[in-house]
Protein backbone atom coordinates (compact mmCIF):
# COMPACT_ATOMS: atom_id res chain seq x y z
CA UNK A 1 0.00 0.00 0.00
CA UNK A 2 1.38 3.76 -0.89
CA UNK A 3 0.04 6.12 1.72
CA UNK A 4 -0.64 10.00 -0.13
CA UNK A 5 -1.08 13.37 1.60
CA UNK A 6 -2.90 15.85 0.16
CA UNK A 7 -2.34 19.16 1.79
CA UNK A 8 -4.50 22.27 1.81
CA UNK A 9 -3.41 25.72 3.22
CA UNK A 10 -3.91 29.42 2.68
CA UNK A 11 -0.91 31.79 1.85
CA UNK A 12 0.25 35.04 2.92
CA UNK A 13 2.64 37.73 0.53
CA UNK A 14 5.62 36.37 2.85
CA UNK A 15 6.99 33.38 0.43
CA UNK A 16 9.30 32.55 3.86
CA UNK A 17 5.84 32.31 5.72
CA UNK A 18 4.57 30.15 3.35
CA UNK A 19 6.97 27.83 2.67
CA UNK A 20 7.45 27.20 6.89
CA UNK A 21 3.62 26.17 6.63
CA UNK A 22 4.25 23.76 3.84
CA UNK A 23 6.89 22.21 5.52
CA UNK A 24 5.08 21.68 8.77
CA UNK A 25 2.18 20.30 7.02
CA UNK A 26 4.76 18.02 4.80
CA UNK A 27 6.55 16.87 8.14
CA UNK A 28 2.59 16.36 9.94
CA UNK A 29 1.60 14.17 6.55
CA UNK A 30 4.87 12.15 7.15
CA UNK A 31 4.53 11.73 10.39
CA UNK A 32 0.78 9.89 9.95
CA UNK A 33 2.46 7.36 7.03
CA UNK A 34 2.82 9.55 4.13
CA UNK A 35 4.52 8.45 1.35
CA UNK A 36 3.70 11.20 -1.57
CA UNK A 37 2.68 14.57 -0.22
CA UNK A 38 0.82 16.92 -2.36
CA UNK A 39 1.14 20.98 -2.26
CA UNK A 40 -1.14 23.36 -4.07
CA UNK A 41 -0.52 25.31 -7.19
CA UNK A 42 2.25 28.30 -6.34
CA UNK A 43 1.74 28.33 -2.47
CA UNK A 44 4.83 30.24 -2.38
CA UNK A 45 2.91 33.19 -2.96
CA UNK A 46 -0.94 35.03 -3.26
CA UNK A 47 -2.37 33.66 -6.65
CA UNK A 48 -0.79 36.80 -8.02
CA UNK A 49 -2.62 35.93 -11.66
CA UNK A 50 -5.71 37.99 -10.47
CA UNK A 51 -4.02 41.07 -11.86
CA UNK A 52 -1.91 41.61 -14.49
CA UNK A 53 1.37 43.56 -13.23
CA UNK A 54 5.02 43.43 -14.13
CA UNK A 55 6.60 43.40 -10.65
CA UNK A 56 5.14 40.24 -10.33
CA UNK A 57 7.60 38.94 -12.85
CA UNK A 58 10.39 38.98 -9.91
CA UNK A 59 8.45 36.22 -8.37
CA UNK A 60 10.26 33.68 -11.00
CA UNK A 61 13.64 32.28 -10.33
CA UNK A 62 15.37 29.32 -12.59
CA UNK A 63 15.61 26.35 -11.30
CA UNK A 64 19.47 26.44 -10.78
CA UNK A 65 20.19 28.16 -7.40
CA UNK A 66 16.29 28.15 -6.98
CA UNK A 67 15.26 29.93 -3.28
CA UNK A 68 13.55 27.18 -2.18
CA UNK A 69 13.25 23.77 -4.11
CA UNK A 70 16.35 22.24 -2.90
CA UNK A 71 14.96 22.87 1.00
CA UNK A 72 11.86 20.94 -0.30
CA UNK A 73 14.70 18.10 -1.41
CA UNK A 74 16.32 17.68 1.42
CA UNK A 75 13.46 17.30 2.97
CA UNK A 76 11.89 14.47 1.21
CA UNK A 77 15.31 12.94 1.71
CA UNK A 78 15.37 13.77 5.28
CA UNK A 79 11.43 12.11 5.56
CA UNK A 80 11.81 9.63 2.66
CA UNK A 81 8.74 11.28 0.73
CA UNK A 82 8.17 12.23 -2.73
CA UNK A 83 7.26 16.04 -2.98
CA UNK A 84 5.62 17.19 -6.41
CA UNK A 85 6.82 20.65 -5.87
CA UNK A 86 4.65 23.51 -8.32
CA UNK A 87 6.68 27.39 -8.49
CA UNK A 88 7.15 30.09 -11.09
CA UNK A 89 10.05 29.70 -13.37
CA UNK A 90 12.08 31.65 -15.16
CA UNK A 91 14.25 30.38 -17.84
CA UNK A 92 15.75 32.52 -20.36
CA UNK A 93 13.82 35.03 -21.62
CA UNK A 94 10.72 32.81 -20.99
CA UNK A 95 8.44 32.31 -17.56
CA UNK A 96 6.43 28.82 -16.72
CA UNK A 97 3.98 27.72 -14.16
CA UNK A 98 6.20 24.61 -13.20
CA UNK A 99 6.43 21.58 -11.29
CA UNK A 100 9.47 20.09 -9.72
CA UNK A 101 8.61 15.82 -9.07
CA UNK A 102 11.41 15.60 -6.08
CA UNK A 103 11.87 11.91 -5.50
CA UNK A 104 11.84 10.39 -1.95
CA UNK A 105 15.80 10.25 -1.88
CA UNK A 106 15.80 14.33 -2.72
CA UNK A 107 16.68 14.08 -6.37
CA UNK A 108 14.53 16.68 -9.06
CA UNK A 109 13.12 13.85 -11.32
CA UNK A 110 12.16 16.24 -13.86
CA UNK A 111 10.26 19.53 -14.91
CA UNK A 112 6.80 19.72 -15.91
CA UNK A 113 5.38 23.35 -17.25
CA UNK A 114 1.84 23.80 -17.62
CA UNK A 115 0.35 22.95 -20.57
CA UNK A 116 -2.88 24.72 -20.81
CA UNK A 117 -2.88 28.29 -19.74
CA UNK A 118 -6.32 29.93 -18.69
CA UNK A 119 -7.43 33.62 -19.39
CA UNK A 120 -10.31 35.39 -17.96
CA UNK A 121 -10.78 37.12 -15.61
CA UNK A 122 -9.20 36.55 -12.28
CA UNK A 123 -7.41 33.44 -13.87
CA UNK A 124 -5.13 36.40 -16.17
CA UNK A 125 -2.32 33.52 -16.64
CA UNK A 126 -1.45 34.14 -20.46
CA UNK A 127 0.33 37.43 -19.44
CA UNK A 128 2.98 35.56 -16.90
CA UNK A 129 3.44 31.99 -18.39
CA UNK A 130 4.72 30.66 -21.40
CA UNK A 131 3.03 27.43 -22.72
CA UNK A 132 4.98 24.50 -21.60
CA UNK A 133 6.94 22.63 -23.77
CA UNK A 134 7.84 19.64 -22.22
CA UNK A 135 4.84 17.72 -23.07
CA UNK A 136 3.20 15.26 -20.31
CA UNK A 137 5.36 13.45 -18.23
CA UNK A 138 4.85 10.11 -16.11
CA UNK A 139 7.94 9.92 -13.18
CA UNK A 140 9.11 7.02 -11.53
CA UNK A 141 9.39 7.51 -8.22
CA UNK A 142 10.32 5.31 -5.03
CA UNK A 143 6.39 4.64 -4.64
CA UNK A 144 4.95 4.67 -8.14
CA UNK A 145 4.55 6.13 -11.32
CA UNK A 146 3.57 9.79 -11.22
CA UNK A 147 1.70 11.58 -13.65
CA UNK A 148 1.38 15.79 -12.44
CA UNK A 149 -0.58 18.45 -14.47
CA UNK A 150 -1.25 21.46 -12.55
CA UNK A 151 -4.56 23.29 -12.60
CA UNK A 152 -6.22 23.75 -15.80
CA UNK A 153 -4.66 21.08 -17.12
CA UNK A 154 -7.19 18.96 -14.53
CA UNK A 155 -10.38 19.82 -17.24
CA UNK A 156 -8.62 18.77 -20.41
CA UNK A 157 -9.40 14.55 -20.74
CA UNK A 158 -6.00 14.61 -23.27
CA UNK A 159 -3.48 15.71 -20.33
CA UNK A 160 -4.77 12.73 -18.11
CA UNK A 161 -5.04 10.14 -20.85
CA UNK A 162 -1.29 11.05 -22.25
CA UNK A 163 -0.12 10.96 -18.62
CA UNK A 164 -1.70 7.31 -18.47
CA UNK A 165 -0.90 5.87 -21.58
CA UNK A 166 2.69 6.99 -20.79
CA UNK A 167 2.10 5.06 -17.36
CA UNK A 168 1.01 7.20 -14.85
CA UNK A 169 -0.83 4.99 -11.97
CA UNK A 170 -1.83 7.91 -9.77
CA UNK A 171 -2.43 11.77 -11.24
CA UNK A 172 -2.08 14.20 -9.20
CA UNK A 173 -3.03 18.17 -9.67
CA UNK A 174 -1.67 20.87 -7.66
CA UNK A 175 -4.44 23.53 -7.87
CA UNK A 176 -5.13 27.55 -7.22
CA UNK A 177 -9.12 27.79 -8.41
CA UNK A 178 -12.52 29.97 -6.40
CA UNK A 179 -15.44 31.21 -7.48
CA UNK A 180 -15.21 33.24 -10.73
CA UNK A 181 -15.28 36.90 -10.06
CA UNK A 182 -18.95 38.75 -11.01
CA UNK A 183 -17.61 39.71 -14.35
CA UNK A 184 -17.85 36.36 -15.16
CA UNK A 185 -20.98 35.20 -13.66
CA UNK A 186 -20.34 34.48 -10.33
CA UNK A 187 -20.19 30.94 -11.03
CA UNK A 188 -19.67 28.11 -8.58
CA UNK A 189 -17.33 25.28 -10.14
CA UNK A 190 -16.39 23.18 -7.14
CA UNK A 191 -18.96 20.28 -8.23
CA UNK A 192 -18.00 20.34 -11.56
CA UNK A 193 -14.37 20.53 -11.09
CA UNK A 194 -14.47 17.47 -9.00
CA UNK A 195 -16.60 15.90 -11.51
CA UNK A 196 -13.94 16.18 -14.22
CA UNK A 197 -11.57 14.88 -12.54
CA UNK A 198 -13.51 12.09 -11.10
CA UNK A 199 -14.40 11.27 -14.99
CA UNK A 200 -10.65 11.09 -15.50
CA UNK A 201 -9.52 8.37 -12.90
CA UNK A 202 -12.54 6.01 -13.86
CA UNK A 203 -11.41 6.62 -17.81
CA UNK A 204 -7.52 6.02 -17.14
CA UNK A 205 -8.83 3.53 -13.65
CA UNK A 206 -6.63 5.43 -11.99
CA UNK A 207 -5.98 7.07 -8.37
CA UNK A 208 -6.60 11.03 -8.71
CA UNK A 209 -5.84 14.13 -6.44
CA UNK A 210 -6.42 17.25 -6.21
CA UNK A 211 -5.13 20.31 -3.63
CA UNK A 212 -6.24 23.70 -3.40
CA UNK A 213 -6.11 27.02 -1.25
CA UNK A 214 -8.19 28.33 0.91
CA UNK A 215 -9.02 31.53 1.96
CA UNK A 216 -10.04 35.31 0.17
CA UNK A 217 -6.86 36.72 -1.16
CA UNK A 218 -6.70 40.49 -2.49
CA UNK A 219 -4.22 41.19 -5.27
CA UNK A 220 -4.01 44.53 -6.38
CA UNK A 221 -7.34 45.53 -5.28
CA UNK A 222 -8.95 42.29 -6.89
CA UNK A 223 -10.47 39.98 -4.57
CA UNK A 224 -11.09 36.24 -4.96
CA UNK A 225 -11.71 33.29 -2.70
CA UNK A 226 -10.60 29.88 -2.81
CA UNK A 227 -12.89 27.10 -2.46
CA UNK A 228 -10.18 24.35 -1.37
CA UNK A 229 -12.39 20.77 -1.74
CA UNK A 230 -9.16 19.19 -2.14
CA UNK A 231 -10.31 15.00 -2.91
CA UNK A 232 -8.21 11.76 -3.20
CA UNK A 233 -10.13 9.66 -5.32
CA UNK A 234 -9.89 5.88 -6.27
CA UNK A 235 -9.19 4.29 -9.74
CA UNK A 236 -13.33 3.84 -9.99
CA UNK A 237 -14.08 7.19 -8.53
CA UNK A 238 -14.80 7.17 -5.57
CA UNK A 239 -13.90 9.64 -3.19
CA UNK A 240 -11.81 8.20 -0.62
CA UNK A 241 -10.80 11.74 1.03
CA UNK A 242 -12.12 15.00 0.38
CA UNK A 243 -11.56 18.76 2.88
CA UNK A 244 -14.43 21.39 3.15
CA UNK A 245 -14.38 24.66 1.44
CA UNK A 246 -12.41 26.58 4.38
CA UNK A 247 -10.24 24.50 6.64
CA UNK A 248 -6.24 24.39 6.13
CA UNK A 249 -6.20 20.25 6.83
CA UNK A 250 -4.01 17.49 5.58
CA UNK A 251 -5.94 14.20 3.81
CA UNK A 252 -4.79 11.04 3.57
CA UNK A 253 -5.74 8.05 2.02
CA UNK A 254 -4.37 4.51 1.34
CA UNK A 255 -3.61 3.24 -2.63
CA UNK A 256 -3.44 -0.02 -3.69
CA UNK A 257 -1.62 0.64 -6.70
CA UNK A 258 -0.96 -3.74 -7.35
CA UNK A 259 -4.55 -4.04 -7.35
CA UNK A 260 -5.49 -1.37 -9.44
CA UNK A 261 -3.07 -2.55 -11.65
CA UNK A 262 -4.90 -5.69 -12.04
CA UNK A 263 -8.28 -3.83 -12.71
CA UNK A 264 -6.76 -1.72 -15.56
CA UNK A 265 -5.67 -4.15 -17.03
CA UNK A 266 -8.65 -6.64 -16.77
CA UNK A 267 -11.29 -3.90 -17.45
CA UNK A 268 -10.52 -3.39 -21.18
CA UNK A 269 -9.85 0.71 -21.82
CA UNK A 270 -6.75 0.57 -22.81
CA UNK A 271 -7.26 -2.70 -25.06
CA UNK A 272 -9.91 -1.24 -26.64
CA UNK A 273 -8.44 1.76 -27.55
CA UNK A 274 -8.90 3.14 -31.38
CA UNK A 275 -6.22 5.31 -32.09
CA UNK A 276 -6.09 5.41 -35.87
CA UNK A 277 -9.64 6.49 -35.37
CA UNK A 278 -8.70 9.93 -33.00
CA UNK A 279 -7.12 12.42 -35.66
CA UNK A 280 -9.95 15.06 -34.76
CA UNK A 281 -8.17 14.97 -31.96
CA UNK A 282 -4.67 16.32 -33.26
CA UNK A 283 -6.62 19.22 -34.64
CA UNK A 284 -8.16 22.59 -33.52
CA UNK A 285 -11.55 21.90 -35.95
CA UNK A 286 -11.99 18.92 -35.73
CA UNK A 287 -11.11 18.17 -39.15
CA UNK A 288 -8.34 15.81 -40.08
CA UNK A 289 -6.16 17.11 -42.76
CA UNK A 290 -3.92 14.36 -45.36
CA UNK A 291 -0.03 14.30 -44.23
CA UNK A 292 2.26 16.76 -45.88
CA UNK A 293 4.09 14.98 -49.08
């Protein structure tokens, strides 16, 4: 059995701050079993994407010499947990919204940057992050194979089934969503955002989780509030551990990634798959083109 954390926590404008809490809640998972421990979307910070200002641009850092990631390494070394690890990047001329995967023995597996980048408004990501360009990634870490897309990568069916065919046993999604502001309706999406994500474990019969913030944050006189509803769910959907909309808590839940092996494999998905019959899906319209002579 693989033991994962999910944690869920509010953040302040004092990255220091913020990354003490993670690493008390990190060190509290570990100390109830954890193996994998799960941090929201960019809890170094406010969800500075509200607004669109250039200061915020000094929030980045490259990964060399990075202010924080290699504390987060030695301390899944120290605990002998694997940390998926999301921050702001800066490489080159060019900014990400990126995830570290830091192995249980402190190594940086990889780099993922985030795929799909939402605009509207309080979600103004376009004007900070490049699109990433390292495509999906599944990491193999000292308790299973990891697939991590962060955020709005959690709506998009593609991202979860590339991270399974690519073998990815348990998906996880560090996450920074509330209620849209009233310019955009004022719409709820906590149900449907955990129904998405439900739909994609039972597709790729997979474990799934999700963490988010908590708490009403005001960026630059904008105002939004996070609806946290972080889940763990099973490889047929069902929720096996899920926070309210408010409390900073830590969840924890039990995998059995042997058997759900068995179940993938025995329930026919990935048998059945057609994919000469998907090229709609390599296109923006929908309509497949002939290959280029």
């Amino acid at each position: 059995m693989t033991k994962l954390a999910v944690v869920q926590m509010s953040m302040t404008t004092d990255r220091d701050q913020n990354v003490a809490k993670a690493t008390q809640m990190v060190r509290q998972a570990a100390a109830q079993g954890a193996h994998i421990v799960l941090l929201p979307e960019l809890f170094e910070n406010l969800y500075f994407c509200q607004a669109e200002r250039e200061k915020f641009f000094a929030l980045a850092h490259p990964v060399e010499n990075h202010p924080f990631l290699p504390h987060f390494q030695r301390l899944a070394q120290e605990l002998g947990v694997v940390l998926p690890i999301s921050f702001f990047e800066k490489a080159g001329q060019a900014y990400y919204n990126s995830l570290a995967l830091v192995d249980a023995s402190g190594e940086i597996l990889g780099i993922y940057r985030k795929s799909h980048i939402p605009d509207g408004p309080g979600y103004e990501e376009k004007y900070y992050f490049n699109p990433g360009d390292t495509g999906f990634k599944a990491f193999s870490t000292r308790f299973g194979v990891i697939g991590a897309g962060i955020c709005w990568d959690q709506w998009f069916p593609e991202c979860a089934r590339s991270m399974a065919l690519l073998g990815a046993e348990l998906l996880l999604y560090p996450t920074a969503i509330g209620s849209e502001p009233a310019e955009a309706g004022g719409l709820d999406t906590k149900d449907m955002w955990q129904r998405a994500m439900i739909g994609h474990a039972v597709a790729n019969l997979c474990y799934l989780a999700a963490a988010n913030r908590v708490g009403t944050e005001v960026v630059e006189g904008y105002s939004q509030t996070y609806y946290g509803s972080s889940f763990i769910a099973d490889y047929m959907g069902n929720k096996l551990a899920e926070a309210g909309r408010s409390e900073e808590t830590v969840l924890l839940a039990d995998l059995n990634l042997e058997e759900a092996r068995a179940f993938r494999a025995s329930f026919g998905f990935f048998r059945d798959r057609r994919p000469d019959l998907y090229g709609p899906l390599l296109t923006l319209d929908g309509k497949t083109r002939p290959p280029r002579s």
